[in-house]
N, C-alpha and C. Protein backbone atom coordinates (compact mmCIF):
# COMPACT_ATOMS: atom_id res chain seq x y z
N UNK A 1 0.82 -1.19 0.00
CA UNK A 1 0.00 0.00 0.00
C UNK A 1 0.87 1.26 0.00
N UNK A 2 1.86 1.31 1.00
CA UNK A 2 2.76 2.84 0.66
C UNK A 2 3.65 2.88 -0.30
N UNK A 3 3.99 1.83 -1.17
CA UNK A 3 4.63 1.81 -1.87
C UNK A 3 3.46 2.25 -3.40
N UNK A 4 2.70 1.97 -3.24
CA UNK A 4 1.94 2.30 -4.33
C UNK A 4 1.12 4.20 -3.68
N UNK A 5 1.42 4.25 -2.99
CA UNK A 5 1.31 6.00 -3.00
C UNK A 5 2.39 6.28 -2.90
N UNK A 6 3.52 5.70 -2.86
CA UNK A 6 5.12 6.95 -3.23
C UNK A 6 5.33 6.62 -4.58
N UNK A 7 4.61 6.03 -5.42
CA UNK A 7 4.50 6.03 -6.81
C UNK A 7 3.33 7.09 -6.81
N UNK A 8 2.56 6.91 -6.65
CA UNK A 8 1.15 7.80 -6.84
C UNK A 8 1.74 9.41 -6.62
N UNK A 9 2.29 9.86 -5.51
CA UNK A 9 2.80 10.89 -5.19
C UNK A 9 3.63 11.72 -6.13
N UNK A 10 4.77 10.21 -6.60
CA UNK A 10 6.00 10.88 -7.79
C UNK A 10 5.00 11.28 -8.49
N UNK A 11 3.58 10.89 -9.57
CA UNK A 11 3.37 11.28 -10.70
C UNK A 11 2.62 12.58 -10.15
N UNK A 12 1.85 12.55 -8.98
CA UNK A 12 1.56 13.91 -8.75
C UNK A 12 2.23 14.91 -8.73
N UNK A 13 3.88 14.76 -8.48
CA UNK A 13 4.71 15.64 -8.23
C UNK A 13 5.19 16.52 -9.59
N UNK A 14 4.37 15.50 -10.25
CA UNK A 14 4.99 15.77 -12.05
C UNK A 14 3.97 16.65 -12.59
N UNK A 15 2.75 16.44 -12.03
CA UNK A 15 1.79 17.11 -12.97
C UNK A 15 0.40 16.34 -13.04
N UNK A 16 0.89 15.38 -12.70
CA UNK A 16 -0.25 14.28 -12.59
C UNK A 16 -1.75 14.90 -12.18
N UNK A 17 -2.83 14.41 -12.49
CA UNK A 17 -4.12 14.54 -11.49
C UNK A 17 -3.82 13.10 -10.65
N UNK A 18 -4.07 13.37 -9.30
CA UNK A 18 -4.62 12.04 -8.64
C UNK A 18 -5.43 11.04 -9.38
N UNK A 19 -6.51 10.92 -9.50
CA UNK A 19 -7.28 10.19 -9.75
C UNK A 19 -6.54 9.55 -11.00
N UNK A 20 -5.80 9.87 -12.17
CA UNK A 20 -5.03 9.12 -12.83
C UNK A 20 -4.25 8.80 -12.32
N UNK A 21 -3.30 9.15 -11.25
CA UNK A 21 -2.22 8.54 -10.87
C UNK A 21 -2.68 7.26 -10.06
N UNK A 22 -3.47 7.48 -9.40
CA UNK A 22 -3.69 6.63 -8.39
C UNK A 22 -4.82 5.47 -9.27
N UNK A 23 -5.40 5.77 -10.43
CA UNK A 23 -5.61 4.56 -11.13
C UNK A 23 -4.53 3.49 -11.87
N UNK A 24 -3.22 4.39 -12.38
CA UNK A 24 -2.81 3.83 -12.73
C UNK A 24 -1.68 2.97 -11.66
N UNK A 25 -1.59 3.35 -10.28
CA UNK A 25 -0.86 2.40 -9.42
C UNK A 25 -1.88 1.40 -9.11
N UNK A 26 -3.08 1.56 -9.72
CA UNK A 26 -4.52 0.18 -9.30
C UNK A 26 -4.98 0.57 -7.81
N UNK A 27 -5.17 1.96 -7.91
CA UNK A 27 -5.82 2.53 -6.25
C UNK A 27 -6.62 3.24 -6.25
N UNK A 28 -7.82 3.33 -5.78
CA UNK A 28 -8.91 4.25 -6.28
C UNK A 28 -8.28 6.00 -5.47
N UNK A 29 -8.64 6.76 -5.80
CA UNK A 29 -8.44 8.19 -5.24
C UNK A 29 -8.44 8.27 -4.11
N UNK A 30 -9.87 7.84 -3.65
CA UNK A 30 -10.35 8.27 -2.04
C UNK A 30 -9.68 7.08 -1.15
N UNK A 31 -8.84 6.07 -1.56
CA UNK A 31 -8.14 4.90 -0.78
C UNK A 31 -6.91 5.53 -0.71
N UNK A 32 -6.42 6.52 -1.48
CA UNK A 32 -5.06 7.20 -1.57
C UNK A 32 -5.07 8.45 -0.35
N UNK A 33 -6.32 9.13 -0.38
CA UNK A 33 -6.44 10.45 0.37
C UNK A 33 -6.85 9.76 1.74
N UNK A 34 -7.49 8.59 2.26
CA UNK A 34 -8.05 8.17 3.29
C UNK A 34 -6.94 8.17 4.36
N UNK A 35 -7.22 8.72 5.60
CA UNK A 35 -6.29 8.65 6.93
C UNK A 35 -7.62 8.19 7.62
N UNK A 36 -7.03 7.74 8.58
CA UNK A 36 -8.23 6.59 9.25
C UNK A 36 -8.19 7.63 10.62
N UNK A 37 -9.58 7.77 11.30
CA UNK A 37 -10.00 8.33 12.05
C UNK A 37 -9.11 7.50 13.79
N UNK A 38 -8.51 8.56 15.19
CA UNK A 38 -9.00 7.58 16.08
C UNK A 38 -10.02 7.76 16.77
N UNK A 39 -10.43 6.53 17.58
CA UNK A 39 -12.16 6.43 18.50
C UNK A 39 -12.46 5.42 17.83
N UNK A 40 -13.84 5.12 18.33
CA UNK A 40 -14.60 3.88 17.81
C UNK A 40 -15.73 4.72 17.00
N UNK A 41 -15.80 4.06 15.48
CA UNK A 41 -16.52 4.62 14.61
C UNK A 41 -18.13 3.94 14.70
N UNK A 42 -18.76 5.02 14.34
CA UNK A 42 -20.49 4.56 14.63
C UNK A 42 -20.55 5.58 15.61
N UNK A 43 -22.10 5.82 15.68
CA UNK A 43 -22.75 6.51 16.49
C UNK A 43 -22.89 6.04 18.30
N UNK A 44 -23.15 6.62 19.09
CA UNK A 44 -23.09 6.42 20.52
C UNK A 44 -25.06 5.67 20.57
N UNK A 45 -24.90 4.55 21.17
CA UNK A 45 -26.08 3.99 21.55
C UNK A 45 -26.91 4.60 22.75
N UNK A 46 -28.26 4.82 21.98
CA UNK A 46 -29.28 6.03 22.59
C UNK A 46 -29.46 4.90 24.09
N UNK A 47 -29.67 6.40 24.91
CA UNK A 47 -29.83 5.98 26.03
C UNK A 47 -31.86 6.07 26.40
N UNK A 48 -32.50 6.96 25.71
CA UNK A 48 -33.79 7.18 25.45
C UNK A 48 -34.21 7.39 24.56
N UNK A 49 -35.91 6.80 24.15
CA UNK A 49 -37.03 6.97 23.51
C UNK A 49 -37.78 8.23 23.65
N UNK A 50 -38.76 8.22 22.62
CA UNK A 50 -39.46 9.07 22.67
C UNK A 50 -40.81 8.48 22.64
N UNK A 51 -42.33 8.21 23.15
CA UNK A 51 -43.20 7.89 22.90
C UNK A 51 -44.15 8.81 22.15
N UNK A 52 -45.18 7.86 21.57
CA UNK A 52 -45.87 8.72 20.93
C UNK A 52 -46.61 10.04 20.99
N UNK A 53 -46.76 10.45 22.16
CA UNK A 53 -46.91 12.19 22.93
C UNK A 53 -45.71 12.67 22.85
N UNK A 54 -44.90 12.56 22.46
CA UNK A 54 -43.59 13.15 22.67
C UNK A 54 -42.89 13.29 23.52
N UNK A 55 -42.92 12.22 25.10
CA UNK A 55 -42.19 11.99 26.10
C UNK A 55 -41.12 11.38 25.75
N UNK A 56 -40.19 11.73 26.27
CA UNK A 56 -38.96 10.47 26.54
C UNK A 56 -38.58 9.99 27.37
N UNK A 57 -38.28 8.64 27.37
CA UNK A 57 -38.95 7.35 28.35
C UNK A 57 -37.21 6.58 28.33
N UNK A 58 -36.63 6.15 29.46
CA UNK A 58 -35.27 5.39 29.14
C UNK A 58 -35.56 4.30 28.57
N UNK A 59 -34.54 3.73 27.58
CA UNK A 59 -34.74 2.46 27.21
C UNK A 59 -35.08 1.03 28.53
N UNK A 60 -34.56 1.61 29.37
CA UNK A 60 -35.36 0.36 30.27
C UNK A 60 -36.93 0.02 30.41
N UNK A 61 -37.25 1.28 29.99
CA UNK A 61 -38.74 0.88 30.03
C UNK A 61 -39.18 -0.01 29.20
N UNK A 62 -38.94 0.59 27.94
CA UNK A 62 -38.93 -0.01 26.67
C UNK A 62 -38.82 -1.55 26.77
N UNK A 63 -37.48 -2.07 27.30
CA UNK A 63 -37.53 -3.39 27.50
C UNK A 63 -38.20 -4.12 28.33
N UNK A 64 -38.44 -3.30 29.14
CA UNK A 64 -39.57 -3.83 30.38
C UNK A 64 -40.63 -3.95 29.55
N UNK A 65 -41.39 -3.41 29.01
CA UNK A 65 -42.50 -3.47 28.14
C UNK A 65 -42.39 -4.62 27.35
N UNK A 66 -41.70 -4.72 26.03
CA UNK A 66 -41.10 -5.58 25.16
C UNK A 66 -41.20 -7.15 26.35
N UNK A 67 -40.52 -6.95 27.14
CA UNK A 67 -40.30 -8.41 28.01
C UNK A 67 -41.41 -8.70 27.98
N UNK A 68 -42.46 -7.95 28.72
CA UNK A 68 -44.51 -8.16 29.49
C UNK A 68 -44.58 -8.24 28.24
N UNK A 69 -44.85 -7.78 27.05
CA UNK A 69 -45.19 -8.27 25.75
C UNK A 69 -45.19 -9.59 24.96
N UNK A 70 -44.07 -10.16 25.38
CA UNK A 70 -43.15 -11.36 25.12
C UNK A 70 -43.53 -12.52 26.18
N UNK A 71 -44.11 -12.29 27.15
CA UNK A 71 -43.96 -13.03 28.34
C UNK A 71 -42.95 -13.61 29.00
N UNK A 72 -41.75 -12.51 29.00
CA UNK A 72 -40.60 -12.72 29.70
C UNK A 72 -41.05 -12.30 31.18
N UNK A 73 -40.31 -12.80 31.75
CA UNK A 73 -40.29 -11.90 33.57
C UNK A 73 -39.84 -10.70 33.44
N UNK A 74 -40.26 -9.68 33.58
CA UNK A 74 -39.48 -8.31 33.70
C UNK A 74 -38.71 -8.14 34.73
N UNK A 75 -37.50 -7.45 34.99
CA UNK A 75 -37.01 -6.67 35.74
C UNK A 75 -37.87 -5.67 36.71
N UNK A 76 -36.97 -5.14 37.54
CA UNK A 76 -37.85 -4.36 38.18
C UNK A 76 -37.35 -2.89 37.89
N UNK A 77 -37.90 -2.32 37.34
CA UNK A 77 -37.55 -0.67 37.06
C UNK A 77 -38.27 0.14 38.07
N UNK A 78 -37.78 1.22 38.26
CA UNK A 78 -38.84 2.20 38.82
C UNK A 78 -39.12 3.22 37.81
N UNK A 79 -40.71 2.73 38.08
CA UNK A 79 -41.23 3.52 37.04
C UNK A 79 -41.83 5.69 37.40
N UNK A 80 -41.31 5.51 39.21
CA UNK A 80 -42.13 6.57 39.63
C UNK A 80 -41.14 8.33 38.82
N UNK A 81 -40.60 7.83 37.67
CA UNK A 81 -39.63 9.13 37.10
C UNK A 81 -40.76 9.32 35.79
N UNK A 82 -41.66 8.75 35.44
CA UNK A 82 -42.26 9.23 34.36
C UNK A 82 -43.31 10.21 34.87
């Protein structure tokens, strides 16, 4: 891989456009320009809902519900915050 962008680079250095250079080392453009982010990529997992009035409710409820739906045993939440 770096050896095929210090080729890619020389022809840029010449005059080149990227996107030809970096086709002709067999590398697409945006695989040439890509630096990789750090952190963990993706979004942060919601901690609350919204119900249909427009409350928002923690996902524990949610599963508490889902469970009684299912006929799982629920957990015990406290529900006295809604």
């Amino acid at each position: 891989m770096e050896q095929r962008k210090a080729i890619i680079r020389t022809y840029i250095s010449k005059g080149m456009k990227a996107d030809a250079a970096a086709k002709m080392a067999g590398m697409s453009k945006s695989t040439y320009y890509y630096k990789p982010r750090p952190g963990k990529p993706g979004r942060k997992a919601s901690t609350h809902c919204h119900t249909a009035d427009n409350r928002q409710v923690p996902n524990d409820f949610v599963v508490e519900d889902i469970r009684s739906m299912l006929g799982i045993e629920p957990k015990s939440v406290n529900r006295s915050n809604l």
